[in-house]
C-alpha atoms as a PDB file:
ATOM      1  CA  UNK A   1      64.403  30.795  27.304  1.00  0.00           C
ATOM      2  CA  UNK A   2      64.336  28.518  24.149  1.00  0.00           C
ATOM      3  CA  UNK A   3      60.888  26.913  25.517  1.00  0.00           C
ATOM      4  CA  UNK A   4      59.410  30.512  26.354  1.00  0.00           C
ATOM      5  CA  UNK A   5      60.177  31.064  22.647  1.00  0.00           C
ATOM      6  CA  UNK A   6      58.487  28.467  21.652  1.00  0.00           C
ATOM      7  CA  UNK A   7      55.461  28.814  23.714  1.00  0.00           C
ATOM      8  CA  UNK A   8      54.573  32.205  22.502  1.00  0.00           C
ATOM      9  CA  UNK A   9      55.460  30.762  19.034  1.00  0.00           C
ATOM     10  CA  UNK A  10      53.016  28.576  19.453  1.00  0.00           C
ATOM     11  CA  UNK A  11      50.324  30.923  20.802  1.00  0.00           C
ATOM     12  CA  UNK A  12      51.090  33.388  17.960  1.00  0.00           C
ATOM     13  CA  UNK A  13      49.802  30.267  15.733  1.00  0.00           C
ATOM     14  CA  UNK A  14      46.983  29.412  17.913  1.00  0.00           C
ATOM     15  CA  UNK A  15      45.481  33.270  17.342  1.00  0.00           C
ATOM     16  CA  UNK A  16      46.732  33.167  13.946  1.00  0.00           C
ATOM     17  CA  UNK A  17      44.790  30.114  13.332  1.00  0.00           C
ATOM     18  CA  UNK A  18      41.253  31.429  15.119  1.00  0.00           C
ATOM     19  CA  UNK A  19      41.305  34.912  13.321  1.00  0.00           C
ATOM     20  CA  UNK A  20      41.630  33.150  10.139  1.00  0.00           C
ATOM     21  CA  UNK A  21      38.788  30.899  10.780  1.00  0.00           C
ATOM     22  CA  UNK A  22      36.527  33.082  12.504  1.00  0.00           C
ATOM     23  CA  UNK A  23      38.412  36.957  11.728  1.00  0.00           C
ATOM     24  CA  UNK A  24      37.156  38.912   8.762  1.00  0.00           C
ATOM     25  CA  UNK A  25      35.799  38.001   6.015  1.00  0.00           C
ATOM     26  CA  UNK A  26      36.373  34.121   6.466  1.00  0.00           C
ATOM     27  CA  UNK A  27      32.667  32.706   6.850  1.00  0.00           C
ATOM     28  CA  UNK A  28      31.679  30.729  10.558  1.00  0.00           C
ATOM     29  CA  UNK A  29      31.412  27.256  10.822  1.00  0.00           C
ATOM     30  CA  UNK A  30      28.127  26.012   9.017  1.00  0.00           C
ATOM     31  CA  UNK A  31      24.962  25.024  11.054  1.00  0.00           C
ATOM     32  CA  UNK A  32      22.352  23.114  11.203  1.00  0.00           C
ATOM     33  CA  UNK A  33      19.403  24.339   9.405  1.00  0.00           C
ATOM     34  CA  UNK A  34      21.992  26.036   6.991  1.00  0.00           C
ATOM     35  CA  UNK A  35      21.904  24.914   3.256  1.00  0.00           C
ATOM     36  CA  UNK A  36      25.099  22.969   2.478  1.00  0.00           C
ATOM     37  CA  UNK A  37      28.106  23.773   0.637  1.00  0.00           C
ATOM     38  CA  UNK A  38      27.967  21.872  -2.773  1.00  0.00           C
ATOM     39  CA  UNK A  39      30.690  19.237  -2.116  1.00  0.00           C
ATOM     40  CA  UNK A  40      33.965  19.720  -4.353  1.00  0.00           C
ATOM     41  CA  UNK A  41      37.219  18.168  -4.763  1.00  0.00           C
ATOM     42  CA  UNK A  42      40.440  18.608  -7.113  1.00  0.00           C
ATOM     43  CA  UNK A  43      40.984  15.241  -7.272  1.00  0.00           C
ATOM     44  CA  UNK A  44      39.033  11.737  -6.148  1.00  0.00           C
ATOM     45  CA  UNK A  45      40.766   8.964  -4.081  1.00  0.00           C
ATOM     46  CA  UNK A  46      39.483   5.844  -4.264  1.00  0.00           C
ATOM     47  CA  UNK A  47      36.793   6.053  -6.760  1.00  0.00           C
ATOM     48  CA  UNK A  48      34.718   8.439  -8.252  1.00  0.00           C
ATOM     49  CA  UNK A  49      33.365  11.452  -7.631  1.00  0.00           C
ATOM     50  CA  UNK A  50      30.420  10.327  -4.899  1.00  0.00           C
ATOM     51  CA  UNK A  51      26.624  10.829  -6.098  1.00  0.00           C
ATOM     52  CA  UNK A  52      24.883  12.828  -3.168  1.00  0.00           C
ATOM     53  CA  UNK A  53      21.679  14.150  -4.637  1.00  0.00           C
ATOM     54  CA  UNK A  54      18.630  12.573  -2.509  1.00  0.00           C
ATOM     55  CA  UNK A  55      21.512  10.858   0.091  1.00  0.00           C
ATOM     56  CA  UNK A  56      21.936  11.602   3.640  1.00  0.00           C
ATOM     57  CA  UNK A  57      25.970  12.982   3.142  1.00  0.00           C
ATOM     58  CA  UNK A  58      28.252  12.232   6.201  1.00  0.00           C
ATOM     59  CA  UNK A  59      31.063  14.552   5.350  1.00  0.00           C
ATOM     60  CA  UNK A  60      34.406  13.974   7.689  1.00  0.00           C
ATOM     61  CA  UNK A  61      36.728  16.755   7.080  1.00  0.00           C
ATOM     62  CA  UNK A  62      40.234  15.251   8.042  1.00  0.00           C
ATOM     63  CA  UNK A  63      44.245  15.410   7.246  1.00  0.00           C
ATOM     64  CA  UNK A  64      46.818  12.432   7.120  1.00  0.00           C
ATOM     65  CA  UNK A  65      48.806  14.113   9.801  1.00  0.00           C
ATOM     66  CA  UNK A  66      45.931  15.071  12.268  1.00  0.00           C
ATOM     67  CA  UNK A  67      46.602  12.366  15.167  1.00  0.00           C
ATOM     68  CA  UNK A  68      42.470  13.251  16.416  1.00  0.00           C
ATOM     69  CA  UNK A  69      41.346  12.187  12.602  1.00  0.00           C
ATOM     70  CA  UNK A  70      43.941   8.711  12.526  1.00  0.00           C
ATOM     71  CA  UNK A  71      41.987   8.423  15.986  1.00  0.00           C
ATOM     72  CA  UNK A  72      38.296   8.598  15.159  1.00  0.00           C
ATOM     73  CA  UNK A  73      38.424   6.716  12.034  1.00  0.00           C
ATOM     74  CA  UNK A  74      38.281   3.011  12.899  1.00  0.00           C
ATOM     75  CA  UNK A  75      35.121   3.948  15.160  1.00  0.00           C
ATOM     76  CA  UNK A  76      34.003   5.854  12.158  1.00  0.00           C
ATOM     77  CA  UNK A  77      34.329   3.063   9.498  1.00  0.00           C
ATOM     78  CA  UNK A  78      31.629   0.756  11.835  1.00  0.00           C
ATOM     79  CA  UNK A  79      29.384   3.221  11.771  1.00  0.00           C
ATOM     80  CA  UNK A  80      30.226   3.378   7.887  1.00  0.00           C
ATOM     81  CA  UNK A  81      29.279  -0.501   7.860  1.00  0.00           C
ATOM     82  CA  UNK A  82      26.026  -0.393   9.670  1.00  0.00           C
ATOM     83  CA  UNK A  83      24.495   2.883   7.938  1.00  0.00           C
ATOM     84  CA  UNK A  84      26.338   2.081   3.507  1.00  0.00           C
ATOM     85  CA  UNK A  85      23.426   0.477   2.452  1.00  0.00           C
ATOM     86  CA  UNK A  86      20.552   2.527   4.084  1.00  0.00           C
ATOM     87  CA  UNK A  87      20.949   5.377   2.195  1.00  0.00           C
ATOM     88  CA  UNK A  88      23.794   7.035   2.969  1.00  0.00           C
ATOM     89  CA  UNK A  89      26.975   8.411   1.397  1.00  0.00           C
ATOM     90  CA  UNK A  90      30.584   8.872   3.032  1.00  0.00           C
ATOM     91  CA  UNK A  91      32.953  11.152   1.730  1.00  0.00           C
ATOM     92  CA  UNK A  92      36.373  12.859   3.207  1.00  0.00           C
ATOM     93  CA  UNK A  93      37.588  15.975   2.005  1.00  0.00           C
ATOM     94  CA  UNK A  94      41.085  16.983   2.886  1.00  0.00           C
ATOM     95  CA  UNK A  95      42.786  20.390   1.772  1.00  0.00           C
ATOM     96  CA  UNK A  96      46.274  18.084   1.114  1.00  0.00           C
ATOM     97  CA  UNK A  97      46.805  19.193  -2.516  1.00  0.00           C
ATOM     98  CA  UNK A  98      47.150  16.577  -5.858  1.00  0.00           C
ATOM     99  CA  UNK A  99      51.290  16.733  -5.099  1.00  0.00           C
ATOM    100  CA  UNK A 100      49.729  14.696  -1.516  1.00  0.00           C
ATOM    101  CA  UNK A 101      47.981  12.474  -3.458  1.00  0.00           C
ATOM    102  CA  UNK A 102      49.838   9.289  -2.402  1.00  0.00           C
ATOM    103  CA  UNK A 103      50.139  10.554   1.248  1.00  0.00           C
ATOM    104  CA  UNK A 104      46.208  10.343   0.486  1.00  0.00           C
ATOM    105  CA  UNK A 105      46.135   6.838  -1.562  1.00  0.00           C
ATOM    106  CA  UNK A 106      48.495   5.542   1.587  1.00  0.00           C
ATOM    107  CA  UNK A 107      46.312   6.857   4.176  1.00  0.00           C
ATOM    108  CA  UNK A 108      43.260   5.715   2.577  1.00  0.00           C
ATOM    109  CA  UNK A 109      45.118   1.958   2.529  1.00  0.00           C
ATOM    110  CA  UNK A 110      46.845   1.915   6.318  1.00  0.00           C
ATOM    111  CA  UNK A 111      43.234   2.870   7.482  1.00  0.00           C
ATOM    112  CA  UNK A 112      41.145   0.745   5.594  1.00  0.00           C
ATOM    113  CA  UNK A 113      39.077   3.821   4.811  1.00  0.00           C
ATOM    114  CA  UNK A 114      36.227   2.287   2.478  1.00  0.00           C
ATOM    115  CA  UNK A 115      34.380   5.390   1.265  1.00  0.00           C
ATOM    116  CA  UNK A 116      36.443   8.165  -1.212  1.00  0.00           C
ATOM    117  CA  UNK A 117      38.300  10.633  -0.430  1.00  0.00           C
ATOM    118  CA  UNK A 118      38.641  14.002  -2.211  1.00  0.00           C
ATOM    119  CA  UNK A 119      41.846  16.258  -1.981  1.00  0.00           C
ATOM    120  CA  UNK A 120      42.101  19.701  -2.464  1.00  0.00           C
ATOM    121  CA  UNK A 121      38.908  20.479  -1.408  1.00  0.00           C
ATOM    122  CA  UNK A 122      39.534  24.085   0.065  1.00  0.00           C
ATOM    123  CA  UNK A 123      36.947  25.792  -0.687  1.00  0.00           C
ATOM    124  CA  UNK A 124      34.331  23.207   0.301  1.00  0.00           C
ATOM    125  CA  UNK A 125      35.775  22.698   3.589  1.00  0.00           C
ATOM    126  CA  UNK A 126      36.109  26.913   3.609  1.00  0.00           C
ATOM    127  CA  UNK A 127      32.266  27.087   3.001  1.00  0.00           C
ATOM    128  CA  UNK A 128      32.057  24.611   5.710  1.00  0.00           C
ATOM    129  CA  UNK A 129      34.135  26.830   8.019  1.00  0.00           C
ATOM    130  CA  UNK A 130      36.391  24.037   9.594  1.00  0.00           C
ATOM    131  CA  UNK A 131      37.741  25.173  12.563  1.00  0.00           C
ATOM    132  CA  UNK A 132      39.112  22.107  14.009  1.00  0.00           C
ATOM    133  CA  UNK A 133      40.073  18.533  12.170  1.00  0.00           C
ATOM    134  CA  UNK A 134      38.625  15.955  12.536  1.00  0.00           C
ATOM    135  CA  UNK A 135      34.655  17.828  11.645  1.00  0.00           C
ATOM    136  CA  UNK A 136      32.001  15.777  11.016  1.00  0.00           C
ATOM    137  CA  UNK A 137      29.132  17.305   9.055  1.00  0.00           C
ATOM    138  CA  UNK A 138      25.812  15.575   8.460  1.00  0.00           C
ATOM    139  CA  UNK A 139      23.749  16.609   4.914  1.00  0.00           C
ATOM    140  CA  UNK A 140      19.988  15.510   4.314  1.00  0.00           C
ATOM    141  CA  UNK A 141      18.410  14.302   1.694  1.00  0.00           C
ATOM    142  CA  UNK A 142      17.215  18.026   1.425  1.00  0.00           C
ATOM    143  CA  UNK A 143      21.012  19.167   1.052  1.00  0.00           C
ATOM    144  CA  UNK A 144      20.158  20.948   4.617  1.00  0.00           C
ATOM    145  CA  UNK A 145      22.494  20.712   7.206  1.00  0.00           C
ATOM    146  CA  UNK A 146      21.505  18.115   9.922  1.00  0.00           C
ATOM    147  CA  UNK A 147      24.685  18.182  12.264  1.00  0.00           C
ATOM    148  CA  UNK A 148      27.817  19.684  12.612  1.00  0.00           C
ATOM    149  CA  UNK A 149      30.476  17.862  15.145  1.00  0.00           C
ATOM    150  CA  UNK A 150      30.383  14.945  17.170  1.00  0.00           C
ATOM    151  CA  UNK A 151      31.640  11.766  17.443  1.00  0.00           C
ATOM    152  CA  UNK A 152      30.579   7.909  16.245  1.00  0.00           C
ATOM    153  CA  UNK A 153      27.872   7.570  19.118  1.00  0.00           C
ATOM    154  CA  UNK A 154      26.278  10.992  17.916  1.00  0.00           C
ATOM    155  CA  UNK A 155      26.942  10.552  14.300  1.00  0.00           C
ATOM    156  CA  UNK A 156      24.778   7.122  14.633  1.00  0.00           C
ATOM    157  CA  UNK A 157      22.161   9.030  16.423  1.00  0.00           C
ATOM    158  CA  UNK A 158      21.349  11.708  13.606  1.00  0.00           C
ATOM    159  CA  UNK A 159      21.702   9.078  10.678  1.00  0.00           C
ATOM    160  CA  UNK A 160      19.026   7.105  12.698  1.00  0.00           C
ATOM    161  CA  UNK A 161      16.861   9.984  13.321  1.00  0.00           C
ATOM    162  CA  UNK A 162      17.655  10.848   9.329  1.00  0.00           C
ATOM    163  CA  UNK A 163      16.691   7.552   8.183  1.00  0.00           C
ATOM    164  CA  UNK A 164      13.398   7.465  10.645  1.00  0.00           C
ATOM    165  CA  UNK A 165      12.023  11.326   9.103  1.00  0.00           C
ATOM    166  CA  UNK A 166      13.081  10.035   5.359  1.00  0.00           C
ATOM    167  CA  UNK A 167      10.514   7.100   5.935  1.00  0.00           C
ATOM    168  CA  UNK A 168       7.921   8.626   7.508  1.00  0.00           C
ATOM    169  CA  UNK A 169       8.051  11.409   4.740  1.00  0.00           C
END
């Protein structure tokens, strides 16, 4: 009985969770081709507030609890190492408010995340439409989106491609 409960608990969250991502007024998950959400935060972790004007922007939308995000980020941190100095600009934006900022700082540490993180970024990652964490979203130069999604291997794929157009341009 208890784990029938708990099922339909769980499904009740599950719709909840879809209708207020993709329900109403609540805008769909960004494109590419779509102009970008100007990237805001409450609060900066681990330096300043990143420069992004004329970058390509990898943008990974994560949480400190979200097992998926603790998953992808070692894979994401090489591809961080072989794209930093080509041009391009990592940021994470997390909705965990300033009262999770040393869940954030402690994260950021155990992980070895080198890029900075802003917190209480809701209505970026609103714009952005988030349905699922982790989300990685890829920005031009142009402040167009390139990619939405994907993982390390596809993420290295568009900043190549990225890197390839800004040089022929």
């Amino acid at each position: 009985m208890l784990r029938k409960l708990s099922a339909a608990f769980a499904a009740v969250i599950l719709i909840s969770a879809v209708l207020v991502f993709f329900g109403g007024d609540t805008p769909g998950l960004i494109a590419p081709g779509d102009v970008a959400p100007q990237i805001r935060a409450g609060q900066w972790v681990g330096g300043d507030e990143p420069q992004f004007a004329g970058k390509i922007v990898v943008v990974d939308v994560f949480a400190t609890w979200c097992v998926p995000c603790i998953k992808t980020t070692p894979p994401l941190i090489d591809v961080y190492e072989e794209f930093k100095d080509r041009g391009v600009v990592f940021v994470g934006l997390t909705t965990e408010d300033g009262n999770s900022r040393r869940e954030v700082e402690a994260f950021r540490e155990q992980m070895n995340i080198p890029w900075t993180l802003g917190i209480d970024a809701t209505e970026t990652i609103a714009e952005i439409g988030v349905p699922i964490l982790p989300l990685l979203v890829v920005i031009g130069p142009d402040g167009k989106v390139l990619s939405v999604g994907g993982d390390d291997r596809t993420l290295r794929e568009t900043l190549s491609r990225a890197i390839a157009y800004r040089k022929a341009s």
